[in-house]
Protein backbone atom coordinates (compact mmCIF):
# COMPACT_ATOMS: atom_id res chain seq x y z
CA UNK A 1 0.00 0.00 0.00
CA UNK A 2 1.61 3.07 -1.11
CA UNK A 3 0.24 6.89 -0.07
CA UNK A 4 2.83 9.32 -0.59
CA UNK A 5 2.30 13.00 0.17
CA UNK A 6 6.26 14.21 0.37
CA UNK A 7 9.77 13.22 -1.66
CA UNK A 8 10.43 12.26 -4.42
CA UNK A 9 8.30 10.64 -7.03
CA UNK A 10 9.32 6.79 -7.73
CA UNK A 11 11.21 6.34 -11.02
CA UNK A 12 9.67 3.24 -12.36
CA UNK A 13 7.17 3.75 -15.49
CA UNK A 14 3.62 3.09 -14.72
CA UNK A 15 0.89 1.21 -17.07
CA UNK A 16 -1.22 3.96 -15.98
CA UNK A 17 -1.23 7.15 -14.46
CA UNK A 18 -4.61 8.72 -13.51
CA UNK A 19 -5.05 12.79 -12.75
CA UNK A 20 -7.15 13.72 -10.17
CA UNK A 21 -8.42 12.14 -7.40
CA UNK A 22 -11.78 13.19 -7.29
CA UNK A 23 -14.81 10.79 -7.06
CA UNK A 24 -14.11 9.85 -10.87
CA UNK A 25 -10.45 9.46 -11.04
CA UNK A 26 -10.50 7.42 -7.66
CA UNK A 27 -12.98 5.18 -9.31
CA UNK A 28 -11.26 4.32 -12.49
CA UNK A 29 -7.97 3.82 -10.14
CA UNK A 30 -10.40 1.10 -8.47
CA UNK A 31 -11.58 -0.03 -11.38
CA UNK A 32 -8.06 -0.63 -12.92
CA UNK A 33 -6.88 -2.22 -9.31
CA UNK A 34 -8.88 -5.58 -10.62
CA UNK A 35 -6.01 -5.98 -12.84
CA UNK A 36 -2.22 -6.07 -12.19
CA UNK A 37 -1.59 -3.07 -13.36
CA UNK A 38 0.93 -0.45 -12.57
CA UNK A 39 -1.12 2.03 -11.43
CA UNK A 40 -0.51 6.02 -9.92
CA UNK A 41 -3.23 8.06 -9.22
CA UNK A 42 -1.92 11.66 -9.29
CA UNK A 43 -3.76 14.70 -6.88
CA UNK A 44 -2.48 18.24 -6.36
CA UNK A 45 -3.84 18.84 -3.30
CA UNK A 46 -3.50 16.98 -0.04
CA UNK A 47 -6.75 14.82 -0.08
CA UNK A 48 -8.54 12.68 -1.83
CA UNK A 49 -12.05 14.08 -2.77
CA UNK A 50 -10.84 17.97 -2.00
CA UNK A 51 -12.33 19.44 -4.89
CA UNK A 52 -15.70 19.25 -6.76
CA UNK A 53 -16.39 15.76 -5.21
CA UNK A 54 -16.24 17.62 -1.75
CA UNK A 55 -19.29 20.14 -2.17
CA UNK A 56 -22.24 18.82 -4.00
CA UNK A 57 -25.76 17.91 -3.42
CA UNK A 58 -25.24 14.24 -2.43
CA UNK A 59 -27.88 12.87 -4.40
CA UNK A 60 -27.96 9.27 -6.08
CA UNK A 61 -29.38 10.15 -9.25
CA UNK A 62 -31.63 7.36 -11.30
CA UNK A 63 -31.15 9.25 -14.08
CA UNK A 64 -34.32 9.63 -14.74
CA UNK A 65 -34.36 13.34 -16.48
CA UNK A 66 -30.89 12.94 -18.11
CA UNK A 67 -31.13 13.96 -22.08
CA UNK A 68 -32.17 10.44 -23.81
CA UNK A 69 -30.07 9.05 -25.61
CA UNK A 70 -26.44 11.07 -24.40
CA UNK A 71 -23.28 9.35 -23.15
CA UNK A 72 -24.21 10.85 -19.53
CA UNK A 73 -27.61 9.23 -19.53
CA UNK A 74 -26.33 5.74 -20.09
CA UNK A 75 -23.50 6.10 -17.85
CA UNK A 76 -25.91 7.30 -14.95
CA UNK A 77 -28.37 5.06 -15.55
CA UNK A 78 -25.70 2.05 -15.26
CA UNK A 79 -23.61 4.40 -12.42
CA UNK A 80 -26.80 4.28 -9.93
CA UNK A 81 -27.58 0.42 -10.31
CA UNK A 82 -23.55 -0.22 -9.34
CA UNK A 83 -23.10 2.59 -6.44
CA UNK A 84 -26.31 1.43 -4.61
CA UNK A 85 -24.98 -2.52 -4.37
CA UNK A 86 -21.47 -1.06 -3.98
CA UNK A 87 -22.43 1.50 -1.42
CA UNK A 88 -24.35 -1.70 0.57
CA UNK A 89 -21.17 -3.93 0.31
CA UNK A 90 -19.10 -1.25 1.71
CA UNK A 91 -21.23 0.32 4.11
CA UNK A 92 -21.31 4.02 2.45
CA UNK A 93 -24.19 6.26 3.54
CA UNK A 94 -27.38 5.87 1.77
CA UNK A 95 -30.87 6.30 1.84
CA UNK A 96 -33.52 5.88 -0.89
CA UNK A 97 -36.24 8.51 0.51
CA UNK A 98 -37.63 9.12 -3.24
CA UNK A 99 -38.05 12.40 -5.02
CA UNK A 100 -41.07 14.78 -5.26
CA UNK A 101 -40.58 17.10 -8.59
CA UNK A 102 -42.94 19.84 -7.18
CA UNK A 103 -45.26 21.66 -9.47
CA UNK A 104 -45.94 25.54 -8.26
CA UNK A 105 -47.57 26.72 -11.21
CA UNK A 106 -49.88 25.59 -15.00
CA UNK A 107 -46.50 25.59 -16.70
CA UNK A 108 -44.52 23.36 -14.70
CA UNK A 109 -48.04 20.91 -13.84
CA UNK A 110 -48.25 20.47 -17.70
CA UNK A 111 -44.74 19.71 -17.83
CA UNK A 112 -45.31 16.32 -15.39
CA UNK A 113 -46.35 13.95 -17.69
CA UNK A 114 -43.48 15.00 -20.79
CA UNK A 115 -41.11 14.22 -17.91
CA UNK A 116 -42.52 10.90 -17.11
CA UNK A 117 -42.20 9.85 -20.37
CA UNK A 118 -38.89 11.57 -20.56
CA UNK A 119 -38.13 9.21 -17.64
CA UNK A 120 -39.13 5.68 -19.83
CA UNK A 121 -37.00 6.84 -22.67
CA UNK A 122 -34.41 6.46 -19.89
CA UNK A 123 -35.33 3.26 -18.70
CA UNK A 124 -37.19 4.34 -15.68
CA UNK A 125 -40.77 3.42 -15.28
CA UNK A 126 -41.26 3.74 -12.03
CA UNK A 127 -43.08 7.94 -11.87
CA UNK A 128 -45.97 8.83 -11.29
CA UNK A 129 -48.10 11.91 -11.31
CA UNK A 130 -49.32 13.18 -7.85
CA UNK A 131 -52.09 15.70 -7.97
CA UNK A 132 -52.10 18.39 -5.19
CA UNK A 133 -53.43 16.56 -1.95
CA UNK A 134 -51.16 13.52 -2.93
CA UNK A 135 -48.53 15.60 -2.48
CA UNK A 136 -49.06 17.27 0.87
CA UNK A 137 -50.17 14.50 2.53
CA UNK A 138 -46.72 13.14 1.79
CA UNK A 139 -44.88 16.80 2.60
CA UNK A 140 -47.25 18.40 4.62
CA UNK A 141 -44.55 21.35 5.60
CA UNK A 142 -44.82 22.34 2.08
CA UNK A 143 -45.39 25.71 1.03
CA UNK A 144 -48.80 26.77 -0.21
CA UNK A 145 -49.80 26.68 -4.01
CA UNK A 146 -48.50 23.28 -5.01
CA UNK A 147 -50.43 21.93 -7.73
CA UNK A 148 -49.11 18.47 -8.24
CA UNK A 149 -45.84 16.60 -8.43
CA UNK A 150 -43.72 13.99 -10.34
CA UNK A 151 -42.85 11.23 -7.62
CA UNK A 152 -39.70 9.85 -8.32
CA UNK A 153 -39.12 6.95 -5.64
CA UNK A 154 -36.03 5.48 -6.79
CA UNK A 155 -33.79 8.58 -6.01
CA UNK A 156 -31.70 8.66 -2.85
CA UNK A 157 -29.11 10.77 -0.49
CA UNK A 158 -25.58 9.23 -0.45
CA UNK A 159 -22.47 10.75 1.74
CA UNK A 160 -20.10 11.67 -1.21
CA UNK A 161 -17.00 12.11 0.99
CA UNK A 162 -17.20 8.31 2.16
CA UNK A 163 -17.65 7.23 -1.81
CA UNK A 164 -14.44 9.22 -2.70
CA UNK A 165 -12.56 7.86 0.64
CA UNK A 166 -14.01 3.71 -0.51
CA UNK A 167 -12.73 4.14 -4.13
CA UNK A 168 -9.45 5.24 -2.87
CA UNK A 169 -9.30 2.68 0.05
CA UNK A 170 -9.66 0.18 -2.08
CA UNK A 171 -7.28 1.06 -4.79
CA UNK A 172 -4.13 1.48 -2.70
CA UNK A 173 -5.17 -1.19 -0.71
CA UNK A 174 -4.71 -3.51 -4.44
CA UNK A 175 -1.93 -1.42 -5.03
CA UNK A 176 -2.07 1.64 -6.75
CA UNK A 177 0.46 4.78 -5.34
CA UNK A 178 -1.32 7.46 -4.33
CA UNK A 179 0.78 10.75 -5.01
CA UNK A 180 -0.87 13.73 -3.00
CA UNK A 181 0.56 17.15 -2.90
CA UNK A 182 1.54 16.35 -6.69
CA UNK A 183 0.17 19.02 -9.14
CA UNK A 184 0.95 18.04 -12.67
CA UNK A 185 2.66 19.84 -14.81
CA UNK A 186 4.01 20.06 -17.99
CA UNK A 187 3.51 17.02 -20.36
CA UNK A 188 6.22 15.45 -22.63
CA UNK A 189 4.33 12.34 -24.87
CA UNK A 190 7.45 9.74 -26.41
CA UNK A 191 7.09 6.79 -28.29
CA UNK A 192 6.23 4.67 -25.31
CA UNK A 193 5.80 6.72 -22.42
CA UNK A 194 4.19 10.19 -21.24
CA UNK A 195 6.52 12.24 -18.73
CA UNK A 196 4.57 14.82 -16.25
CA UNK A 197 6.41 17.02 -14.31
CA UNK A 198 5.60 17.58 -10.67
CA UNK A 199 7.16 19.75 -8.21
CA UNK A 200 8.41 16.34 -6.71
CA UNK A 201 9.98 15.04 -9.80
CA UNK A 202 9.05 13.54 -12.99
CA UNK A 203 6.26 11.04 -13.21
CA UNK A 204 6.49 8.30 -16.27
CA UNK A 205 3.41 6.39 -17.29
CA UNK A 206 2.54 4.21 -20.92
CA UNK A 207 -0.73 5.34 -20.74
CA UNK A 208 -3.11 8.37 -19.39
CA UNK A 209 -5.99 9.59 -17.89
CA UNK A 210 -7.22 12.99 -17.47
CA UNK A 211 -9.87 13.33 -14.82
CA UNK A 212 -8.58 16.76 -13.62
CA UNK A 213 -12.13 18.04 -13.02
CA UNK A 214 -12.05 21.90 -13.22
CA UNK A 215 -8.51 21.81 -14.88
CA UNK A 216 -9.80 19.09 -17.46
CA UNK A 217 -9.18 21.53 -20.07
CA UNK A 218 -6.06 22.44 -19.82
CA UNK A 219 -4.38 19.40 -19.25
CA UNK A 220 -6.38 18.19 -22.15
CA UNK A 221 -5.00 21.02 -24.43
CA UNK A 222 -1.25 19.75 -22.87
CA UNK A 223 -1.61 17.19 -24.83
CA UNK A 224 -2.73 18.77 -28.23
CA UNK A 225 -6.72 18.71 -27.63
CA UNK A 226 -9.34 21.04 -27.19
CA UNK A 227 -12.84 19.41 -27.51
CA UNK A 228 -14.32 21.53 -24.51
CA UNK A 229 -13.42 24.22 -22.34
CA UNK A 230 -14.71 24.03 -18.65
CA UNK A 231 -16.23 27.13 -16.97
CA UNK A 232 -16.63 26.79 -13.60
CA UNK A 233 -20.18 26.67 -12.59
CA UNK A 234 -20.68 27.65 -8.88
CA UNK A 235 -23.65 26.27 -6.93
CA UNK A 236 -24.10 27.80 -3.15
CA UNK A 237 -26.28 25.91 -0.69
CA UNK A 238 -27.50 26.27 2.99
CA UNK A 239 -27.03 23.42 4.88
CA UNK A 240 -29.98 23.93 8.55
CA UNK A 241 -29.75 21.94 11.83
CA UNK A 242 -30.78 19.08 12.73
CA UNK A 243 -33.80 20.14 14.28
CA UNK A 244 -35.40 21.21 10.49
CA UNK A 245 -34.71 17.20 9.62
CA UNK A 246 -38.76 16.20 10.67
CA UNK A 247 -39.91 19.19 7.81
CA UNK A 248 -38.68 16.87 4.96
CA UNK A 249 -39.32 13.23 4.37
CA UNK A 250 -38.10 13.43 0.11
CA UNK A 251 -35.68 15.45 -2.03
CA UNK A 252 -37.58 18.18 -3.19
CA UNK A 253 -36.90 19.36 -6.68
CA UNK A 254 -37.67 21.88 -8.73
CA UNK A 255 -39.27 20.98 -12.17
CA UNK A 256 -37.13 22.28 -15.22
CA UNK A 257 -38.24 25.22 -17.43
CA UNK A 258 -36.75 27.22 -20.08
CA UNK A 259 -35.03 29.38 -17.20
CA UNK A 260 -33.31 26.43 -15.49
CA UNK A 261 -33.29 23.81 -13.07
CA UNK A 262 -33.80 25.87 -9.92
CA UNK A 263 -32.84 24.98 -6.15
CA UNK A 264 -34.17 21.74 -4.29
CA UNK A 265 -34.96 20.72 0.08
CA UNK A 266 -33.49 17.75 0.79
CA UNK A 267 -32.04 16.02 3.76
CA UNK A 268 -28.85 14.77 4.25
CA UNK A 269 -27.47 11.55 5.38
CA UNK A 270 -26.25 13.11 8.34
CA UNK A 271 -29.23 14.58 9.77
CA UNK A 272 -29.03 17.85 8.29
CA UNK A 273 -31.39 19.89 5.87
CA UNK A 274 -29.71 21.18 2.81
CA UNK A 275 -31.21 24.18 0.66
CA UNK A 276 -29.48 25.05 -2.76
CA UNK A 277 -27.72 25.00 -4.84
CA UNK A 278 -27.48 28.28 -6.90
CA UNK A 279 -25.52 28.11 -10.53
CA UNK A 280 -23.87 30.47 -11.40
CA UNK A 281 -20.75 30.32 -14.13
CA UNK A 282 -17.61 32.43 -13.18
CA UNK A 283 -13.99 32.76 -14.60
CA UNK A 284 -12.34 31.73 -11.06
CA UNK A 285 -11.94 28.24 -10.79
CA UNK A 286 -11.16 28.72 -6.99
CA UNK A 287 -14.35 31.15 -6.68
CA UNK A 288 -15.60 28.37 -3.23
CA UNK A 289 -16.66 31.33 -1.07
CA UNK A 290 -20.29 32.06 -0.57
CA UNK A 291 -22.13 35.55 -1.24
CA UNK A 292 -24.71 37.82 0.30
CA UNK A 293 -26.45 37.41 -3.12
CA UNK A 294 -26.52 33.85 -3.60
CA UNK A 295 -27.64 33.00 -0.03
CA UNK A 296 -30.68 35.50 -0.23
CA UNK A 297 -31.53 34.15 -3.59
CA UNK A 298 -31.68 30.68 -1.57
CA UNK A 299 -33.94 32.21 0.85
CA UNK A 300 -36.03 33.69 -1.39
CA UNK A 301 -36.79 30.31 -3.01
CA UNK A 302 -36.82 28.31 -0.08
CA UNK A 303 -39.42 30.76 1.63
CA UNK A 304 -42.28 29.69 -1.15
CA UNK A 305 -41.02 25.80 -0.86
CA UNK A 306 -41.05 25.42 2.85
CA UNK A 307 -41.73 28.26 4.88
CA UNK A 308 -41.23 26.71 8.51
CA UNK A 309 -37.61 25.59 7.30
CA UNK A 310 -36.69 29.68 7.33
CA UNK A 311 -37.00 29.80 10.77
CA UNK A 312 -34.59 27.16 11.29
CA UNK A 313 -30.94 27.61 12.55
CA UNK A 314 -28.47 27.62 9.66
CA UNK A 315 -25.06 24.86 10.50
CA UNK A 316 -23.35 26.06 7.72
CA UNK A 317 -23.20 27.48 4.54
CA UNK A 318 -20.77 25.96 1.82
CA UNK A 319 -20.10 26.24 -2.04
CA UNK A 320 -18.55 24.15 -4.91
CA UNK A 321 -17.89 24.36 -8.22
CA UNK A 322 -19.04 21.94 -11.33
CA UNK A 323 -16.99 21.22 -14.41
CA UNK A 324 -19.86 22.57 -16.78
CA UNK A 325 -18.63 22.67 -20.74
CA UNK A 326 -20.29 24.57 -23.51
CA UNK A 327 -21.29 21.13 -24.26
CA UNK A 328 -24.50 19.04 -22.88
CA UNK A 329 -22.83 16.16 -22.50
CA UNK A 330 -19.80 14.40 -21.02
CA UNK A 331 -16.42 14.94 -22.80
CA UNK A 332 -14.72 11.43 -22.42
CA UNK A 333 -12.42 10.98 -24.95
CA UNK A 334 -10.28 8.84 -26.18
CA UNK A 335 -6.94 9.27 -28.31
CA UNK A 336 -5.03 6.18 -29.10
CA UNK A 337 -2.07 7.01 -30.80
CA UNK A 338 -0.86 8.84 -27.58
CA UNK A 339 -2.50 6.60 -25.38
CA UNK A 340 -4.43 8.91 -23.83
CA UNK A 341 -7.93 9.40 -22.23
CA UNK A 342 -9.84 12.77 -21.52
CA UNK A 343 -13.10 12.69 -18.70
CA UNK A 344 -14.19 16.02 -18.76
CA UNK A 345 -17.57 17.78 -18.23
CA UNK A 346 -18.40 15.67 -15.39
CA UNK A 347 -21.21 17.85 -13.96
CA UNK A 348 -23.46 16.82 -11.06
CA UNK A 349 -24.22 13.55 -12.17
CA UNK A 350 -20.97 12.17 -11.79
CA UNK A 351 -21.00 10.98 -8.06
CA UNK A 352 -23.99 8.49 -9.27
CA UNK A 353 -22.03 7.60 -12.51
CA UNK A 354 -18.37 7.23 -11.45
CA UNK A 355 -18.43 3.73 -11.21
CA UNK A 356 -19.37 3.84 -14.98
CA UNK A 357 -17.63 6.21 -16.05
CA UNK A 358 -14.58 3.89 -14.57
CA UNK A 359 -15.50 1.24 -16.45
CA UNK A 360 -15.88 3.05 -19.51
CA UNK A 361 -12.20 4.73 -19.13
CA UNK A 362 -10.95 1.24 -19.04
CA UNK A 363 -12.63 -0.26 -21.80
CA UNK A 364 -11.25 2.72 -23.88
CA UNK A 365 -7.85 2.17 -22.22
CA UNK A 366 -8.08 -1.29 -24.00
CA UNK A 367 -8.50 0.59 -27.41
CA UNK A 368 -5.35 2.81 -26.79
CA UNK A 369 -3.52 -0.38 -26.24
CA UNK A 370 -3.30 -1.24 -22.84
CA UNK A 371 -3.40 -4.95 -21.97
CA UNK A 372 -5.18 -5.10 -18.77
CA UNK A 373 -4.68 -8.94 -18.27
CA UNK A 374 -7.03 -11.36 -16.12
CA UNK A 375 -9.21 -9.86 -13.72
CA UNK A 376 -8.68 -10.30 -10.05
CA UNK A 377 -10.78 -9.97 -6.99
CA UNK A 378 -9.71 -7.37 -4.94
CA UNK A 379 -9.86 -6.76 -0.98
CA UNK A 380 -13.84 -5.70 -0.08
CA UNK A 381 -13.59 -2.50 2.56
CA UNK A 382 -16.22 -1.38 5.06
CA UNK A 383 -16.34 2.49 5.78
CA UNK A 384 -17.30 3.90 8.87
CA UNK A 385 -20.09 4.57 10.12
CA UNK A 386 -21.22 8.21 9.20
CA UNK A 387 -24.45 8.45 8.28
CA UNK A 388 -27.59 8.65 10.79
CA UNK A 389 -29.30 5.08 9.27
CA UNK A 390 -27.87 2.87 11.20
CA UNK A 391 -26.25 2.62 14.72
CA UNK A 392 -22.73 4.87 14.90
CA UNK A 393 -20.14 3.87 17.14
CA UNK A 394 -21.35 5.84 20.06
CA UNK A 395 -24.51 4.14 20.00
CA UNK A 396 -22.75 0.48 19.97
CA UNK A 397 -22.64 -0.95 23.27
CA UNK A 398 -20.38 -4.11 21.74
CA UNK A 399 -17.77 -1.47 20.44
CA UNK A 400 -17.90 0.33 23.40
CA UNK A 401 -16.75 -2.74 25.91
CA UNK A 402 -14.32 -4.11 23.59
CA UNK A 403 -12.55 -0.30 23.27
CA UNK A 404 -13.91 2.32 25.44
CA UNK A 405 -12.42 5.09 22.80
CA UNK A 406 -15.62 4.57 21.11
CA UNK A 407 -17.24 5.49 24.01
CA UNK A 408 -15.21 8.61 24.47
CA UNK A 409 -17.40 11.28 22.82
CA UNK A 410 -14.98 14.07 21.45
CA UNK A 411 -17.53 16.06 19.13
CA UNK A 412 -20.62 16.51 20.99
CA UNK A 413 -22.98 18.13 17.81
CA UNK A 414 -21.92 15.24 16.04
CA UNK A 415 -21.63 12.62 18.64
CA UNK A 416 -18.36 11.72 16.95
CA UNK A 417 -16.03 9.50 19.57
CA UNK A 418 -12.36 9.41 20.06
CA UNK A 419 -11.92 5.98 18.26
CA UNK A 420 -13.38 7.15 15.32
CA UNK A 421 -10.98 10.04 15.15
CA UNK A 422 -8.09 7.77 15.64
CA UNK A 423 -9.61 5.45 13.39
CA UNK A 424 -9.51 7.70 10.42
CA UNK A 425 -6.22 9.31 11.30
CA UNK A 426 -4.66 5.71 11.00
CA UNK A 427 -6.41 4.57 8.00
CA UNK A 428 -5.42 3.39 4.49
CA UNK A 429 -5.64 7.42 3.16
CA UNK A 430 -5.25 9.25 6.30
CA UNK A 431 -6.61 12.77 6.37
CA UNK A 432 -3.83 15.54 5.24
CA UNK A 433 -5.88 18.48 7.36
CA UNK A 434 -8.67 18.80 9.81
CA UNK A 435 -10.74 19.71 6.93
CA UNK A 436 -10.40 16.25 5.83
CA UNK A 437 -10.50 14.66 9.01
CA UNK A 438 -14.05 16.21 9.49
CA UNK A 439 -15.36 14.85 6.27
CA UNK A 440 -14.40 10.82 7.30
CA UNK A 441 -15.87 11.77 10.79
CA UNK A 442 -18.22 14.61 10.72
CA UNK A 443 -16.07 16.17 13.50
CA UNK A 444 -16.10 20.04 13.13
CA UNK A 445 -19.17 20.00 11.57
CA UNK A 446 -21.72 20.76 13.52
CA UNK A 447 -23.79 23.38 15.29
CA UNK A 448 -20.54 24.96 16.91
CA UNK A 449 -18.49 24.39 13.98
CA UNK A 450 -15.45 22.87 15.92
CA UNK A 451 -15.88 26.19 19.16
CA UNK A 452 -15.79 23.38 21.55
CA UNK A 453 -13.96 20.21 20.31
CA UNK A 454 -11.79 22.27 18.07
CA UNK A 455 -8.84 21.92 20.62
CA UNK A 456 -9.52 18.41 21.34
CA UNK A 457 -10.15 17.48 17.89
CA UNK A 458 -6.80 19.18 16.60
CA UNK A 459 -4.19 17.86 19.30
CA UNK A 460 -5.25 14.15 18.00
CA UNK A 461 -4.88 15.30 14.88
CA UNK A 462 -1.21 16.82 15.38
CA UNK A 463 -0.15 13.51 17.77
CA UNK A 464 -1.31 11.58 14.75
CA UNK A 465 0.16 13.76 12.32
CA UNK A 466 4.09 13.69 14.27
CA UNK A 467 3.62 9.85 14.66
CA UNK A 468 3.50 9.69 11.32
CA UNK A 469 6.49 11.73 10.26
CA UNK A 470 8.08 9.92 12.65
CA UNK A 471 7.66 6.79 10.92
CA UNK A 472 8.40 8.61 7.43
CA UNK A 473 12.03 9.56 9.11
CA UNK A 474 12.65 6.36 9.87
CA UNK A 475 12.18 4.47 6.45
């Protein structure tokens, strides 16, 4: 197992070399771990998941309003039937509450039943058209003036930090080298190798894939292409306590019109409420902070969907930023003769179709000329317990007399224990921050956001962290 966030870069040639580990590249690194391969999976920051895959709206999508017929809605359509079984193998927060497209006015009611059949195209047949009572007897906190609804029962909330954190487990765990605090560089293509500079040496791999996310584009024009431009599309959301969780039982969404997709309600897997998200398309692709704007646009929508949630006590606000294109559909690309592979565009959708999308990278690997070999079985992995469905460590009397550090409760808003905190810090991908360390434990993220288990929080984080570099100055 091989996680390397300082020194120098190994100088053997890989088979494959994957940028970005985001929720797509950590996939196709899994995906590619079920063969002996040589395998590095390349990330500029210090994390795994620290980018787009980090600040989303956690939905598992059935793909049921994708455009018929695209690359995206296959890929989601087959992404969502793999994540669910995966997430239930490896113990990933999910929960399939079902969706509730809500219908405010004539327009968007008359709209129901072309996105119903919209849905069949796609190989969902499981809508159906709710007229107004229907629909408030199953959200009665709704707003008034709801005239129907599209119910949707297959969609679900997922915790997209634990996906990200499973795909990478399980890849370095079959042996791919994880290379954090690596930022690619410059790109030199030979005869039988590609050479990427880094700032800790020069990385050689036979064959490449780009799944840079925001900076798709320009490592795709490194290497003489320039099928899509990304403009970073910024979506802010308002995440309410825990208290607001009893307003919601589905994901509330908007219905689509000619002006856009609009905001959505929906609960989270960890007992929060979560109002957003905005979209709006910038130059900055580090533009992550919120604005006075975009949060009272929220509002302003969220008053007419659910009043009572208004009066609710905001946790936290947060914002990310989506690879959108000037295209409406993925950009995965594929160029043989320098045995290369683009995966760019991947908007919201990708969380539900990563596991596709990996398997789609590799079959297209196959046509660039890599030789993949047998198949394997790799190691199964079973995540932590995050997510509010089922009993968390706190809550386990077993764990609790076989090691009391489970019993030890460090973040009180989040009833996260010491164990799991020391849990995560010795794991397969360790956290490189405390920002990391509270999305594998919800530490930090609660009401108080960290005012009274900051301390506690960070000095097992820094004993951690100087056990560790003790161990690095030893090898």
């Amino acid at each position: 197992m091989t996680v390397t966030t300082t020194g120098d870069l190994p100088g053997e040639v890989y088979d494959v070399a994957i940028i970005g580990a985001g929720v797509v590249g950590t996939a196709i690194a899994r995906e590619l771990a079920r063969h002996r391969l040589r395998i590095a999976l390349v990330e500029a920051s210090d994390d795994v998941g620290n980018g787009t895959s980090k600040a989303n709206t956690a939905i598992l999508h059935t793909g049921f309003d994708a455009t018929p017929g695209t690359l995206e809605a296959r890929l989601v359509r087959e992404g969502y039937q793999r994540l669910t079984a995966y997430a239930a193998e490896t113990g990933i927060p999910l929960e399939p509450l079902g969706a509730l497209l809500v219908a405010w006015d004539a327009e968007q009611l008359a709209a129901l039943p072309s996105l119903a059949e919209k849905a069949v195209r796609n190989g969902y047949d499981e809508t159906s058209i709710l007229d107004a009572d229907a629909v408030y007897a199953r959200e009665p906190h709704l707003g008034p003036g709801a005239l129907g609804a599209l119910e949707v029962p297959g969609e679900s909330i997922i915790c997209p930090w634990t996906t990200t954190l499973a795909y990478a487990t399980q890849a370095v765990r079959a042996g791919v080298a994880l290379h954090l605090n690596c930022p690619a560089g410059a790109i030199t293509t030979g005869e039988d190798h590609h050479e990427i500079a880094t700032p800790r040496g020069v990385l050689r791999t036979r064959h490449l894939v780009n799944a840079a996310g925001l900076y798709s584009d320009e490592i795709n024009r490194r290497l003489g292409h320039g099928e899509f431009t990304v403009t970073p599309r910024r979506g802010q959301l308002i995440v309410f306590d825990k208290f607001a969780r009893g307003l919601v039982d589905h994901i509330l969404l908007p219905v689509p019109t000619a002006l856009g997709k609009g905001v959505l309600v929906a609960p989270t897997v960890y007992g929060n409420v979560m109002l957003g998200p905005t979209a709006e398309d910038l130059d900055d692709k580090t533009a992550t902070g919120s604005s006075a704007d975009g949060l009272a646009s929220l509002r302003e929508k969220g008053a007419r969907i659910m009043p009572e949630l208004l009066a609710e006590e905001v946790t936290a606000v947060y914002a990310g930023l989506r690879a959108a294109t000037e295209h409406g559909d993925y950009q995965i690309h594929a160029d043989p003769g320098r045995r290369y592979v683009a995966v760019g565009g991947i908007r919201s959708t990708g969380l539900t179709a990563s596991m596709a999308i990996a398997a789609h990278v590799a079959e297209l690997l196959t046509e660039c000329g890599l030789d993949p070999g047998p198949e394997r079985e790799i190691e199964p992995v079973r995540m932590p317990t995050i997510g509010e469905a089922f009993p968390r460590p706190y809550q386990r009397a077993d764990l609790i007399a076989a090691d009391p550090a489970y019993g030890t409760v460090v973040c009180h808003c989040e009833r996260v224990t010491r164990g799991e905190i020391r849990d995560a810090l010795t794991a397969t991908v360790p956290p490189g921050s405390l920002e990391g360390l509270r999305r594998r434990t919800r530490a930090l993220g609660g009401r108080c956001q960290g005012f009274f288990c900051g301390a506690a929080v960070r000095a097992q984080f820094d004993a951690a962290t100087a056990a560790q570099d003790r161990t690095e100055a030893r090898r």
